[in-house]
C-alpha atoms as a PDB file:
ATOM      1  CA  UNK A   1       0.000   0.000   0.000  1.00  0.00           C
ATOM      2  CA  UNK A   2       2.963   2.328   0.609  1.00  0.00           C
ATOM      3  CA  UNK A   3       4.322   1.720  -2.663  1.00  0.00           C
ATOM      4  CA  UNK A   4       0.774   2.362  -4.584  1.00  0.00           C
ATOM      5  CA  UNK A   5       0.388   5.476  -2.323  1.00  0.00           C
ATOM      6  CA  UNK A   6       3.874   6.766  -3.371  1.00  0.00           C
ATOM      7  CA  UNK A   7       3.173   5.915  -7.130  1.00  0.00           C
ATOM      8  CA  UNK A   8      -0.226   8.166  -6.972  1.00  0.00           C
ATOM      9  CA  UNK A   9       1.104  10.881  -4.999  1.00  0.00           C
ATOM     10  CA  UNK A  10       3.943  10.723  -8.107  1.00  0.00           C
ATOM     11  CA  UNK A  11       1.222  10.391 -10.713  1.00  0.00           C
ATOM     12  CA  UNK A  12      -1.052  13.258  -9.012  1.00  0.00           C
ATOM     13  CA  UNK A  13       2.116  15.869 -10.253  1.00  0.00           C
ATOM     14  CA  UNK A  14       1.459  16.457 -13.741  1.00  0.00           C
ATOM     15  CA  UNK A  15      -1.796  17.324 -12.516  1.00  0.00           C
ATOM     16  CA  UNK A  16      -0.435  19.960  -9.710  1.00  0.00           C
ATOM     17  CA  UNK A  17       1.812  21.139 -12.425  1.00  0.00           C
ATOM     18  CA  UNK A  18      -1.117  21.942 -15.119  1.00  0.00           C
ATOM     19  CA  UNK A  19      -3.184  23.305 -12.999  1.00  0.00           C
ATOM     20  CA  UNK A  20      -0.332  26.081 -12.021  1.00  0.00           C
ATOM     21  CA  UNK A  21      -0.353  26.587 -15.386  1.00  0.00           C
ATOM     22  CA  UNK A  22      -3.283  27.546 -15.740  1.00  0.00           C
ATOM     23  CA  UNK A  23      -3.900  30.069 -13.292  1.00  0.00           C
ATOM     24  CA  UNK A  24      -1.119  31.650 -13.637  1.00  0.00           C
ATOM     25  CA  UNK A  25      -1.878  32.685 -17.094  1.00  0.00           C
ATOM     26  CA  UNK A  26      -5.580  33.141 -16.766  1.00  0.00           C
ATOM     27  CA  UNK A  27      -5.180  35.022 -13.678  1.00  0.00           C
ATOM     28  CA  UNK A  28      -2.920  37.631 -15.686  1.00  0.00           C
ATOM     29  CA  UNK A  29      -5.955  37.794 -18.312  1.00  0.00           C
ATOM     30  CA  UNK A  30      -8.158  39.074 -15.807  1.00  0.00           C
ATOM     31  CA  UNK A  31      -8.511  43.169 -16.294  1.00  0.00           C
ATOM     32  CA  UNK A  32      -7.045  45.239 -13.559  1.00  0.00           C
ATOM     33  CA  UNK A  33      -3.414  46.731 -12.097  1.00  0.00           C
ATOM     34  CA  UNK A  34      -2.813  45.051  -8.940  1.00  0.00           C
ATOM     35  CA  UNK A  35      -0.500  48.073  -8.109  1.00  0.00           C
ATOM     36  CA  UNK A  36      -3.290  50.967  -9.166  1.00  0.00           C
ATOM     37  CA  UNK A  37      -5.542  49.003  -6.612  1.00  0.00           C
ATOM     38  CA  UNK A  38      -3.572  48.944  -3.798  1.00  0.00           C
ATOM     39  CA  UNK A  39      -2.346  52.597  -4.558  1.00  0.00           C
ATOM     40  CA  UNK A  40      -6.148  53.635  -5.232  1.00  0.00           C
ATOM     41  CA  UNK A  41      -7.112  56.058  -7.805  1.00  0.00           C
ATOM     42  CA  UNK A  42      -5.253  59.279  -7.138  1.00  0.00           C
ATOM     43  CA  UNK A  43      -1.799  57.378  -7.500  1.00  0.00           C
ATOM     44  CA  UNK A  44       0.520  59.076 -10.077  1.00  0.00           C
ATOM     45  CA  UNK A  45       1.932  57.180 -12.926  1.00  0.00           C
ATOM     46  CA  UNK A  46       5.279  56.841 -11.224  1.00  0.00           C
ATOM     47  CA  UNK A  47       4.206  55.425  -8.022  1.00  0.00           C
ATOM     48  CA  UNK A  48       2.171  52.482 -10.271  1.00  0.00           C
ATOM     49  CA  UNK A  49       5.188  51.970 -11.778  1.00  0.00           C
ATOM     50  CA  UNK A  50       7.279  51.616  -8.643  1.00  0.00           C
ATOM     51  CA  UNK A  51       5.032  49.488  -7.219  1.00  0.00           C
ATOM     52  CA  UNK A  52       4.501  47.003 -10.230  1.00  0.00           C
ATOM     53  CA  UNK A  53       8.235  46.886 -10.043  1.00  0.00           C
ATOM     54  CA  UNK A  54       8.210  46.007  -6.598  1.00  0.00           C
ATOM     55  CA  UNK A  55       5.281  43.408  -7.169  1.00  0.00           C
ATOM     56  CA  UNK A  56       7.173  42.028  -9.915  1.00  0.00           C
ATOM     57  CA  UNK A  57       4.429  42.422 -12.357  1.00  0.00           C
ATOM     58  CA  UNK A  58       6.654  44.481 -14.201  1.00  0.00           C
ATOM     59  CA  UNK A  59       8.488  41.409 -15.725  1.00  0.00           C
ATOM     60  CA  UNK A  60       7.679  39.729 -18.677  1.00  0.00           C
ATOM     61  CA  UNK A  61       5.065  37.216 -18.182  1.00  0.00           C
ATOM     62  CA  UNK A  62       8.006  33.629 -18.874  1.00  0.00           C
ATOM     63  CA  UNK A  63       9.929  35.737 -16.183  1.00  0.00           C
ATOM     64  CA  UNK A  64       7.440  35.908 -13.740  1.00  0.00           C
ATOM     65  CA  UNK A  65       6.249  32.708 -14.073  1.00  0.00           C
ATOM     66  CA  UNK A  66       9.811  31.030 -13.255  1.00  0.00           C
ATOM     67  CA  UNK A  67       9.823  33.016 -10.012  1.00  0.00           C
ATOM     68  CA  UNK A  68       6.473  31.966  -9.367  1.00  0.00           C
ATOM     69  CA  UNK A  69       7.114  28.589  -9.525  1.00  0.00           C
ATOM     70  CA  UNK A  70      10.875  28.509  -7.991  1.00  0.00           C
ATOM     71  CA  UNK A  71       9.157  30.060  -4.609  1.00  0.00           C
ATOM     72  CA  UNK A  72       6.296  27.538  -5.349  1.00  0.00           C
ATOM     73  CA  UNK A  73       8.480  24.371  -5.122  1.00  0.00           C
ATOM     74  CA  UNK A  74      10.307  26.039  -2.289  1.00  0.00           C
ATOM     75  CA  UNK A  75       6.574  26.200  -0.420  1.00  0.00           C
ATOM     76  CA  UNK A  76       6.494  29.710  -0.683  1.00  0.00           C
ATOM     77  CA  UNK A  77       3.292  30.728  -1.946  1.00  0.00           C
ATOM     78  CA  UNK A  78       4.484  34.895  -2.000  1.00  0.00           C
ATOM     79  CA  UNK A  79       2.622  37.132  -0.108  1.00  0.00           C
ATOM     80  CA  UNK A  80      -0.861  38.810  -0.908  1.00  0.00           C
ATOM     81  CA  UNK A  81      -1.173  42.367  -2.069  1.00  0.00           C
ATOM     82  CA  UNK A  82      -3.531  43.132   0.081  1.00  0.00           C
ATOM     83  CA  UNK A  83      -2.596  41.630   3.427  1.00  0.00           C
ATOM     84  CA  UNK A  84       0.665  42.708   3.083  1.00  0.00           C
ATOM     85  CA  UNK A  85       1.975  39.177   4.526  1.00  0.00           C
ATOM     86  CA  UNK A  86       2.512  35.525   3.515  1.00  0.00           C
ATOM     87  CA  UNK A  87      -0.236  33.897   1.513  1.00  0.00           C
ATOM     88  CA  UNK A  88       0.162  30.636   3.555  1.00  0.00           C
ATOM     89  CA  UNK A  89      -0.360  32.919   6.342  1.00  0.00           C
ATOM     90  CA  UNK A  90      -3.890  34.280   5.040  1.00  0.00           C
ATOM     91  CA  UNK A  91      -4.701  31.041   3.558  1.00  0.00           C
ATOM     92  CA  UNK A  92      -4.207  29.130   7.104  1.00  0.00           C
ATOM     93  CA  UNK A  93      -6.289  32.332   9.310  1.00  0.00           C
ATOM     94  CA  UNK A  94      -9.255  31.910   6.712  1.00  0.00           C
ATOM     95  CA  UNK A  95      -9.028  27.953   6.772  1.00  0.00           C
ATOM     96  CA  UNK A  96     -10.829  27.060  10.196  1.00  0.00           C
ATOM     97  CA  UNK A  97     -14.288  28.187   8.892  1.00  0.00           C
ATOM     98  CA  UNK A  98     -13.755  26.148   5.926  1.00  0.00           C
ATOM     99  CA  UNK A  99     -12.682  23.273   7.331  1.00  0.00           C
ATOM    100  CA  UNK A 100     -15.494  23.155   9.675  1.00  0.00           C
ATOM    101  CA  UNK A 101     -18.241  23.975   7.718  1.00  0.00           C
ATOM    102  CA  UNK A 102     -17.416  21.270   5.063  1.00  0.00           C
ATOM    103  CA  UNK A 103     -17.261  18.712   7.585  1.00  0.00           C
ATOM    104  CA  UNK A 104     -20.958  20.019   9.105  1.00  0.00           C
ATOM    105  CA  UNK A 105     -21.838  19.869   5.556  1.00  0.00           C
ATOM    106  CA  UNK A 106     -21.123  16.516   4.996  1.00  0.00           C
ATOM    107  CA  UNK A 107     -22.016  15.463   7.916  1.00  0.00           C
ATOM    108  CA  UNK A 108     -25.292  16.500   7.134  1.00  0.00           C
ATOM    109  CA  UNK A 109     -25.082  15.108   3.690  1.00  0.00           C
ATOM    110  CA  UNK A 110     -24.389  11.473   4.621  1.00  0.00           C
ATOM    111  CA  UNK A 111     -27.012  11.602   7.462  1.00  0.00           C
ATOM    112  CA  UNK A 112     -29.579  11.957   4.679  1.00  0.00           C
ATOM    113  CA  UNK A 113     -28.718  10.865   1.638  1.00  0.00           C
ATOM    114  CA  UNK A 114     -27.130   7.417   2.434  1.00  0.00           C
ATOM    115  CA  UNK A 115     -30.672   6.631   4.667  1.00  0.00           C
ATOM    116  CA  UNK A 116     -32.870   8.243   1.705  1.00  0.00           C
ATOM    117  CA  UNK A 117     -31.184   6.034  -0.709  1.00  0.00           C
ATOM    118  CA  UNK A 118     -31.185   3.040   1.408  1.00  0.00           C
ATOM    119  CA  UNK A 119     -34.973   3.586   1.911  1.00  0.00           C
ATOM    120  CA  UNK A 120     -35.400   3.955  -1.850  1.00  0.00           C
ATOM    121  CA  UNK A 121     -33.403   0.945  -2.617  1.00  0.00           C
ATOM    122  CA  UNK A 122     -35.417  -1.140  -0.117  1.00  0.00           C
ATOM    123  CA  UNK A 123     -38.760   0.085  -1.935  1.00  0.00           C
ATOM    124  CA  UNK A 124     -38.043  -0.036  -5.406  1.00  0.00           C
ATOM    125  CA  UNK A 125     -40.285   0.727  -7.816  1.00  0.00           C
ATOM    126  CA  UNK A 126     -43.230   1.859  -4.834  1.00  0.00           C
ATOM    127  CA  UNK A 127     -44.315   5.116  -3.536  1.00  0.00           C
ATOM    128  CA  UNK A 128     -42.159   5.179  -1.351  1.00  0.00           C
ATOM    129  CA  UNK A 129     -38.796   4.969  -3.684  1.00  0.00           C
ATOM    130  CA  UNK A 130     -40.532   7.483  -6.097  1.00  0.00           C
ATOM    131  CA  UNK A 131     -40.768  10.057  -3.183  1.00  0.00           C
ATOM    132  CA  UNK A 132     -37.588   9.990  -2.310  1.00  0.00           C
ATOM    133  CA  UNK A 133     -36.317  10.263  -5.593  1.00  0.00           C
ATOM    134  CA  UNK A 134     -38.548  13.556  -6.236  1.00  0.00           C
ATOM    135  CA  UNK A 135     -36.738  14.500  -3.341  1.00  0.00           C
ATOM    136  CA  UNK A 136     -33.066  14.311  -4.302  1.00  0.00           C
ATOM    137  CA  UNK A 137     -33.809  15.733  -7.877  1.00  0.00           C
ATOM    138  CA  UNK A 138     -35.347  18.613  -6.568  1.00  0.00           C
ATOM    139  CA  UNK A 139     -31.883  19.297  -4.275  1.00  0.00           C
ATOM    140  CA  UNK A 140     -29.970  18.696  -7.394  1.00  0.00           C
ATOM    141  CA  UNK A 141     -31.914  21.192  -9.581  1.00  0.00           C
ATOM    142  CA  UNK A 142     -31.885  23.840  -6.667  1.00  0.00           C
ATOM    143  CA  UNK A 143     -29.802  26.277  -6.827  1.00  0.00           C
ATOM    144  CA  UNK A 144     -27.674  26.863  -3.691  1.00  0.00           C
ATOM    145  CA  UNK A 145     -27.959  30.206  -3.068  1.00  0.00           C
ATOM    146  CA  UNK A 146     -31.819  30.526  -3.524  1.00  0.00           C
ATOM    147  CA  UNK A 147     -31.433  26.898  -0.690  1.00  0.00           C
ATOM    148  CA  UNK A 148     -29.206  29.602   1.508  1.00  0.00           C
ATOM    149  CA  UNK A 149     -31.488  32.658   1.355  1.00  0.00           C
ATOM    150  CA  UNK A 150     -34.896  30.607   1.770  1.00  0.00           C
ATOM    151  CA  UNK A 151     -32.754  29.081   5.266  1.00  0.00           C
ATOM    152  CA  UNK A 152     -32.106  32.637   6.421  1.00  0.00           C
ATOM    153  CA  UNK A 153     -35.021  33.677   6.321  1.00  0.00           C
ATOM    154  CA  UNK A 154     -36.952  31.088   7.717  1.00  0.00           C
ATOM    155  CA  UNK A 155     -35.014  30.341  10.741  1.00  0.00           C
ATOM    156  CA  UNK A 156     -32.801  33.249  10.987  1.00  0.00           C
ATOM    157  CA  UNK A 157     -35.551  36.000  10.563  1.00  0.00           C
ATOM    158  CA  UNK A 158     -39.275  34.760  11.281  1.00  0.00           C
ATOM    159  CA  UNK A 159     -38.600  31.868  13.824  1.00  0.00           C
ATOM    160  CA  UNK A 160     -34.835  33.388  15.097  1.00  0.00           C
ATOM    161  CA  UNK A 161     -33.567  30.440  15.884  1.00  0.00           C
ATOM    162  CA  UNK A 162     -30.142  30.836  14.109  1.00  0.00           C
ATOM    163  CA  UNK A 163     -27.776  33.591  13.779  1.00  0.00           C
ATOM    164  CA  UNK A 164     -28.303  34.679   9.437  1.00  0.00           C
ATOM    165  CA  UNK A 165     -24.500  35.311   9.105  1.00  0.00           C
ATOM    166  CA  UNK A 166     -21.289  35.764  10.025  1.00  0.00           C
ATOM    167  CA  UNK A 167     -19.041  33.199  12.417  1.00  0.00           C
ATOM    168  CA  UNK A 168     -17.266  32.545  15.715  1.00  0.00           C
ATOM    169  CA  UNK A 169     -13.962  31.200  16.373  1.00  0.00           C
ATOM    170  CA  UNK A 170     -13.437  28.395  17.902  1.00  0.00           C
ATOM    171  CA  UNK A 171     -10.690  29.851  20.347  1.00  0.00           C
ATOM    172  CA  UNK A 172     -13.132  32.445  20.862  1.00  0.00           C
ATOM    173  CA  UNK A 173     -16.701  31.000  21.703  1.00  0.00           C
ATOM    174  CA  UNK A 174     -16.086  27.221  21.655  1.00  0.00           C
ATOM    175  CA  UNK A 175     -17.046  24.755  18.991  1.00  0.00           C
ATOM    176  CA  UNK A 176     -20.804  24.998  19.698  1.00  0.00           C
ATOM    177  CA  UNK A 177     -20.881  28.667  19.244  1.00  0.00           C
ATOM    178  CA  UNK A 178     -18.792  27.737  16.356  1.00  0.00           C
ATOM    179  CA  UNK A 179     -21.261  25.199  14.950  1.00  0.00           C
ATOM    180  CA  UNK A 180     -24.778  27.437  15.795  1.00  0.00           C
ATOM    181  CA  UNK A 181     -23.127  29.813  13.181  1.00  0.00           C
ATOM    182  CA  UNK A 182     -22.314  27.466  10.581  1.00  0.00           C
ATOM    183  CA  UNK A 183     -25.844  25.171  10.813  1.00  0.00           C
ATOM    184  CA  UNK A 184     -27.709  27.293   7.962  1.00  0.00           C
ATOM    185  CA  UNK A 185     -24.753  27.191   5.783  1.00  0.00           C
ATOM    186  CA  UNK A 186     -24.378  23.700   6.343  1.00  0.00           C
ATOM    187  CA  UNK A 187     -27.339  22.966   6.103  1.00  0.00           C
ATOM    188  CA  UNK A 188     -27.731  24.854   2.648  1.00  0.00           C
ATOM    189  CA  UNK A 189     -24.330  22.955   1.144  1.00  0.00           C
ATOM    190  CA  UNK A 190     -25.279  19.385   2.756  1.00  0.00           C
ATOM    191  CA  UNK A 191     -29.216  19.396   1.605  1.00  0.00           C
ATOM    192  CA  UNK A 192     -28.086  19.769  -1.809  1.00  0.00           C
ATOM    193  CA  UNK A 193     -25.048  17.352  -2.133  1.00  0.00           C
ATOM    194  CA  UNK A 194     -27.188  14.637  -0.326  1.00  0.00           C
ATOM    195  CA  UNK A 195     -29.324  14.225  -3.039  1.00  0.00           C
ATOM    196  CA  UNK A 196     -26.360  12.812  -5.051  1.00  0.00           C
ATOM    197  CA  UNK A 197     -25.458  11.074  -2.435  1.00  0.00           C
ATOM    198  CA  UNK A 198     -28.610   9.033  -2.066  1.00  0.00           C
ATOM    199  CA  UNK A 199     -29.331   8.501  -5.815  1.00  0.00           C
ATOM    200  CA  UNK A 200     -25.710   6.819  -5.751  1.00  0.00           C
ATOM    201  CA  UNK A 201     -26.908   4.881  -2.676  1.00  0.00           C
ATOM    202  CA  UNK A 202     -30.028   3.691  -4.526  1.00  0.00           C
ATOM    203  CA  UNK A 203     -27.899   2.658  -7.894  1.00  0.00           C
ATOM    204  CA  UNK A 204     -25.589   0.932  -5.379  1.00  0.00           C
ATOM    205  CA  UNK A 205     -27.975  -0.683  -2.983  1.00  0.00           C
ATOM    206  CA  UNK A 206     -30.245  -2.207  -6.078  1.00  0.00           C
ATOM    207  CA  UNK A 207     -27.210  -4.036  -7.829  1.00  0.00           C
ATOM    208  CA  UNK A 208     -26.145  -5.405  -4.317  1.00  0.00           C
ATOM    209  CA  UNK A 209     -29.441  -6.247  -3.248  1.00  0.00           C
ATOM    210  CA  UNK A 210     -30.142  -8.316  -6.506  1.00  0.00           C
ATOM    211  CA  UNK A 211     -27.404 -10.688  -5.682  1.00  0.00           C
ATOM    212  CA  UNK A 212     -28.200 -14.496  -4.702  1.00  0.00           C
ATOM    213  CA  UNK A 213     -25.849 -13.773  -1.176  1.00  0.00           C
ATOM    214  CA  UNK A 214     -28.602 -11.107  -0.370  1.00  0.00           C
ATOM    215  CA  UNK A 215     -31.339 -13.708  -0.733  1.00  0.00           C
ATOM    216  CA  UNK A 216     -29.617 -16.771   0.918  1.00  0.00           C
ATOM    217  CA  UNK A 217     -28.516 -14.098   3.837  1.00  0.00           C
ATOM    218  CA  UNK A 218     -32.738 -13.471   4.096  1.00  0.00           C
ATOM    219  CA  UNK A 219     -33.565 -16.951   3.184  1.00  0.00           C
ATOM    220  CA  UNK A 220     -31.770 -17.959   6.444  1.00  0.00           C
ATOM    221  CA  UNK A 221     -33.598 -15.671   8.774  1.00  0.00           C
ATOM    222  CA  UNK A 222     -31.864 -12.880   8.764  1.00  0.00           C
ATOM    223  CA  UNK A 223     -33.393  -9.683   9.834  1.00  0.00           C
ATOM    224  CA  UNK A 224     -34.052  -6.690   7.384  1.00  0.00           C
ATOM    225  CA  UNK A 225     -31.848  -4.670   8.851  1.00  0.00           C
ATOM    226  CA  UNK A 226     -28.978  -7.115   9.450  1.00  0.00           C
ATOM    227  CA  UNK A 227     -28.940  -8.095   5.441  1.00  0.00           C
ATOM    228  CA  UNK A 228     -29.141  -4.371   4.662  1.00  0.00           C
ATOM    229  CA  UNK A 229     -26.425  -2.803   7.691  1.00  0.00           C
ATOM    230  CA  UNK A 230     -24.152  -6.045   7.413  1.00  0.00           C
ATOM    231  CA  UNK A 231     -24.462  -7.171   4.222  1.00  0.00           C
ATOM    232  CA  UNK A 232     -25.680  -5.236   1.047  1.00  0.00           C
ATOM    233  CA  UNK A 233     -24.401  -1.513   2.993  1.00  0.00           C
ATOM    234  CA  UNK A 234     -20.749  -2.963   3.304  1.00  0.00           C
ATOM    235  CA  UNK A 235     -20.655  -4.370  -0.802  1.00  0.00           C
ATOM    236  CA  UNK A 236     -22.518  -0.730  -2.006  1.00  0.00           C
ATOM    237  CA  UNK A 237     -19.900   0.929   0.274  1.00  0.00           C
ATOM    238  CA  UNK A 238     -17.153   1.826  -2.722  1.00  0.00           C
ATOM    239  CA  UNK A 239     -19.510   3.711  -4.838  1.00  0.00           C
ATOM    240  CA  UNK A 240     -20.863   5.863  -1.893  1.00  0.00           C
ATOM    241  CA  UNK A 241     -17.220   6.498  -0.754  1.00  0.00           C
ATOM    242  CA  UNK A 242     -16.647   7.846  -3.794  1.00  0.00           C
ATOM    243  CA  UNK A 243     -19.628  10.154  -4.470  1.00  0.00           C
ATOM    244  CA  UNK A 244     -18.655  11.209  -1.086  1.00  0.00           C
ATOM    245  CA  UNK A 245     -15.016  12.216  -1.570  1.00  0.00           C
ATOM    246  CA  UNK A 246     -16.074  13.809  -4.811  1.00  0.00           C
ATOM    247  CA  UNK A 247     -18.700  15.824  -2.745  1.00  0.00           C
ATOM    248  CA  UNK A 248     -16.198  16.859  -0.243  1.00  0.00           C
ATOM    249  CA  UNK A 249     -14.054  17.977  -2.644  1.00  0.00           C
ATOM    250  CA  UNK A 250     -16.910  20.232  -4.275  1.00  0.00           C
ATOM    251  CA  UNK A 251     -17.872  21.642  -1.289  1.00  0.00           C
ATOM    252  CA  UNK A 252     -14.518  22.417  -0.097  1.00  0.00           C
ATOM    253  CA  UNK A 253     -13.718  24.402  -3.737  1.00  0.00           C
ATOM    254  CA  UNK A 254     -16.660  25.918  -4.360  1.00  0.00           C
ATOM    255  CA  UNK A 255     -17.949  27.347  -0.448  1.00  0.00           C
ATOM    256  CA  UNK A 256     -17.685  30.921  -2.282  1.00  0.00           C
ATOM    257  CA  UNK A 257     -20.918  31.142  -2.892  1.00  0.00           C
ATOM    258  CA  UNK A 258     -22.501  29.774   0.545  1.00  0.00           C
ATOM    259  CA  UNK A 259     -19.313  31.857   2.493  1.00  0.00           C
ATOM    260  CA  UNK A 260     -20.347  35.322   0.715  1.00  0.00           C
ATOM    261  CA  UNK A 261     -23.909  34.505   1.205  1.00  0.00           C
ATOM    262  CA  UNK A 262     -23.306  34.246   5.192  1.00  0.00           C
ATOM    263  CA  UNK A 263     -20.593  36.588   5.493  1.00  0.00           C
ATOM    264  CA  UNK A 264     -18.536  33.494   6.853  1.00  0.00           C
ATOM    265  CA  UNK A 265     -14.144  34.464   6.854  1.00  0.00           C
ATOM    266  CA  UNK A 266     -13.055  31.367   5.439  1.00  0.00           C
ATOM    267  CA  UNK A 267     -10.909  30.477   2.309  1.00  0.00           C
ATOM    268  CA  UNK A 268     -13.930  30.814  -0.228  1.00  0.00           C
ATOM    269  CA  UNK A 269     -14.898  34.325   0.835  1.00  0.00           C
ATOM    270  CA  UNK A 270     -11.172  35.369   0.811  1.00  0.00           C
ATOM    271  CA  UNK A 271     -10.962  33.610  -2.871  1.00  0.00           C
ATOM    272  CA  UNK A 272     -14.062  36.005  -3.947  1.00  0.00           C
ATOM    273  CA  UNK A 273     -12.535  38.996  -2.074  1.00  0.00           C
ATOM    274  CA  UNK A 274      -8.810  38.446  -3.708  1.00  0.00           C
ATOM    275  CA  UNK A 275     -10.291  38.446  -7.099  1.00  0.00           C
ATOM    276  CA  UNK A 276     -11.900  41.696  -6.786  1.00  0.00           C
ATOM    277  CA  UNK A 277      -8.524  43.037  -4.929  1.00  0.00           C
ATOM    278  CA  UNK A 278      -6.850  41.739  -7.878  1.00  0.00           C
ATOM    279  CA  UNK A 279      -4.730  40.107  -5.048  1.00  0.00           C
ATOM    280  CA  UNK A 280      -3.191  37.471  -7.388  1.00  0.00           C
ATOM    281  CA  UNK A 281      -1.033  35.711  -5.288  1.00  0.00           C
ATOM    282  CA  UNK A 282      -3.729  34.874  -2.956  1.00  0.00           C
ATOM    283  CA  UNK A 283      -5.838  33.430  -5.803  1.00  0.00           C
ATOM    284  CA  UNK A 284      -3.012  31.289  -7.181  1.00  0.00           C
ATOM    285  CA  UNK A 285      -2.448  30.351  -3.313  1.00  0.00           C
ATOM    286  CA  UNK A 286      -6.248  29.289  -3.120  1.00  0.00           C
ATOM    287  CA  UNK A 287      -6.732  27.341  -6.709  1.00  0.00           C
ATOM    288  CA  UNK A 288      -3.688  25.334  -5.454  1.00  0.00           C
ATOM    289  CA  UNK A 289      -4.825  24.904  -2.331  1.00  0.00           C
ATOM    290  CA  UNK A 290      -8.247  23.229  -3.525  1.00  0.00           C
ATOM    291  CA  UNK A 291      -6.015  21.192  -6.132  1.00  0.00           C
ATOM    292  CA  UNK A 292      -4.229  19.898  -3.271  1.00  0.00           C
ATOM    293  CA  UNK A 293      -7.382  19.160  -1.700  1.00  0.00           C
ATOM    294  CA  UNK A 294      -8.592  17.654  -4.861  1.00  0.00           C
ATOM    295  CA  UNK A 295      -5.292  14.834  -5.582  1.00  0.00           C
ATOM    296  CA  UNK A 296      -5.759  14.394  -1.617  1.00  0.00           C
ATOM    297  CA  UNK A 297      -9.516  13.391  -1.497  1.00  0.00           C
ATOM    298  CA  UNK A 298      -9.331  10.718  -4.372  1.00  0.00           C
ATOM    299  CA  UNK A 299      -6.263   9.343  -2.682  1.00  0.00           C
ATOM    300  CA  UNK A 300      -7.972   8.553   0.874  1.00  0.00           C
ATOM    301  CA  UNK A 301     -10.905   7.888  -1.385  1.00  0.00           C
ATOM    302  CA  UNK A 302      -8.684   4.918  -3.483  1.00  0.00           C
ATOM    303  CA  UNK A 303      -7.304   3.264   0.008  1.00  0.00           C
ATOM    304  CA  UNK A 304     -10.558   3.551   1.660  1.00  0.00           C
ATOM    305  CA  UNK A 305     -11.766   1.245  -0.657  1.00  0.00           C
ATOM    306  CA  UNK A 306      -9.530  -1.795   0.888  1.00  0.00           C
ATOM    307  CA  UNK A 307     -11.571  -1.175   4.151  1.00  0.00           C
ATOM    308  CA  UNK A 308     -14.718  -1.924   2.984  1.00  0.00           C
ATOM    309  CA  UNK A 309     -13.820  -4.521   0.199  1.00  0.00           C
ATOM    310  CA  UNK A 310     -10.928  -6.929   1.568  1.00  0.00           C
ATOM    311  CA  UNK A 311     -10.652  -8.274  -2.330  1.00  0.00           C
ATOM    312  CA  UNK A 312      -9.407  -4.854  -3.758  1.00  0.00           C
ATOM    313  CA  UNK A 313      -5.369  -5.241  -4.032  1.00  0.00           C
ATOM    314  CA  UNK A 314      -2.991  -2.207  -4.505  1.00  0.00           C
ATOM    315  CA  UNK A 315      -0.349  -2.817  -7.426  1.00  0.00           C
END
């Protein structure tokens, strides 16, 4: 397994590489003077051009791209425009929010979509599995934002249960004040990525639960939930791990949206923020950061599948 985990950290590279690439050129495309932004509009034509030589912008674009990626091997990521320190820095003081609102997130999203595909699954073809599946459609075809502001105000402005935006540190009010900020957002980024979840738990379940080990398991007694929880859950596990890394990994790269809805500091707000700053080391810092996050994912994804399926082997 070490070997096969080397090999795919290796093969993940080329990927890390293109990706670079990429924003590092488009980013230049955008319109805007990083240096006229931070100087503001009165700035004379000399100070721009002192500071775009002290940004480096100044350079050729093949010029600054080889310093860019020198400091980038080096795990230097440069340091933002605006914040006037180390992106690394701003990345890791915006990344708490993040963190912890994808994991409420999915949290949420595996708490109902694995049961609402199960329950599908187990009711194929009745009422009952058409329901559900009118259900996770209509959280695929919603659109998140319209999920967020509906949230707010229902439970943040008639019933006031929930605070409608912003956040709390952790160091500052504790994890549950922490987590009483973040429920509507979660709740918003969860409800919709649990729909895929339990149509991939249906697909899953049905192809498991058509197998002649399913039907000797009940035709020896076996209680419904026992087949289901011990037997058909563990064989349908693979695909569901996999919708769910890929969901993690969606969430984690695109929480602009939810973040600016909420007003919540993390990474995706900053992303949003740094693009109208024309702050472009902090975007390149991001879009690597979520690539990172990306090659990660699918790699815990790829050994979690020996866990649940003893006959997978690692070459």
């Amino acid at each position: 397994m070490i070997n096969y985990t080397i090999r795919r950290l290796l093969s993940s590279l080329p990927t890390l590489i293109i990706v670079a690439v990429l924003v590092f050129v488009l980013i230049r495309m955008v319109p805007g003077n990083p240096a006229l932004v931070m100087l503001g509009e009165e700035a004379t034509p000399d100070e721009i051009t002192r500071m775009e030589a002290k940004l480096g912008i100044d350079q050729p674009l093949p010029v600054q791209f080889v310093r860019w990626t020198s400091k980038v091997l080096r795990g230097d990521l440069g340091d933002s425009i605006y914040y006037r320190k180390p992106v690394t820095q701003v990345i890791s003081a915006h990344l708490e929010p993040t963190v912890l609102l994808v994991l409420y997130a999915m949290t949420i999203c595996l708490l109902i979509g694995v049961p609402l595909g199960i329950t599908a699954a187990t009711h194929r073809n009745g009422p009952i599995d058409r329901f559900c599946m009118i259900l996770s459609m209509t959280g695929i075809s919603m659109p998140g934002f319209w999920l967020a502001l509906n949230l707010i105000i229902i439970f943040a402005v008639k019933l006031e249960w929930l605070p409608s935006v912003g956040y709390s540190m952790i160091r500052e009010g504790g994890l549950l004040e922490s987590l009483k900020y973040l429920t509507l957002p979660a709740a918003a980024m969860g409800l919709q990525r649990s729909a895929s979840i339990a149509r991939v738990t249906r697909s899953s379940m049905l192809d498991v639960l058509n197998n002649d080990y399913i039907r000797t398991a009940k035709a020896k007694g076996l209680s419904e939930y026992r087949v289901i929880a011990y037997h058909a859950l563990k064989n349908a596990a693979n695909q569901i791990v996999t919708q769910a890394g890929i969901s993690f990994a969606i969430l984690m790269g695109g929480s602009v949206v939810i973040e600016s809805v909420f007003n919540i500091p993390g990474i995706g707000r900053l992303a949003f923020d740094s693009i109208a700053r024309r702050d472009y080391p902090t975007i390149q810092g991001h879009i690597l950061f979520v690539a990172f996050v990306y090659v990660f994912v699918n790699l815990i994804v790829d050994l979690l599948y020996k866990f649940f399926d003893p006959r997978v082997e690692y070459k």
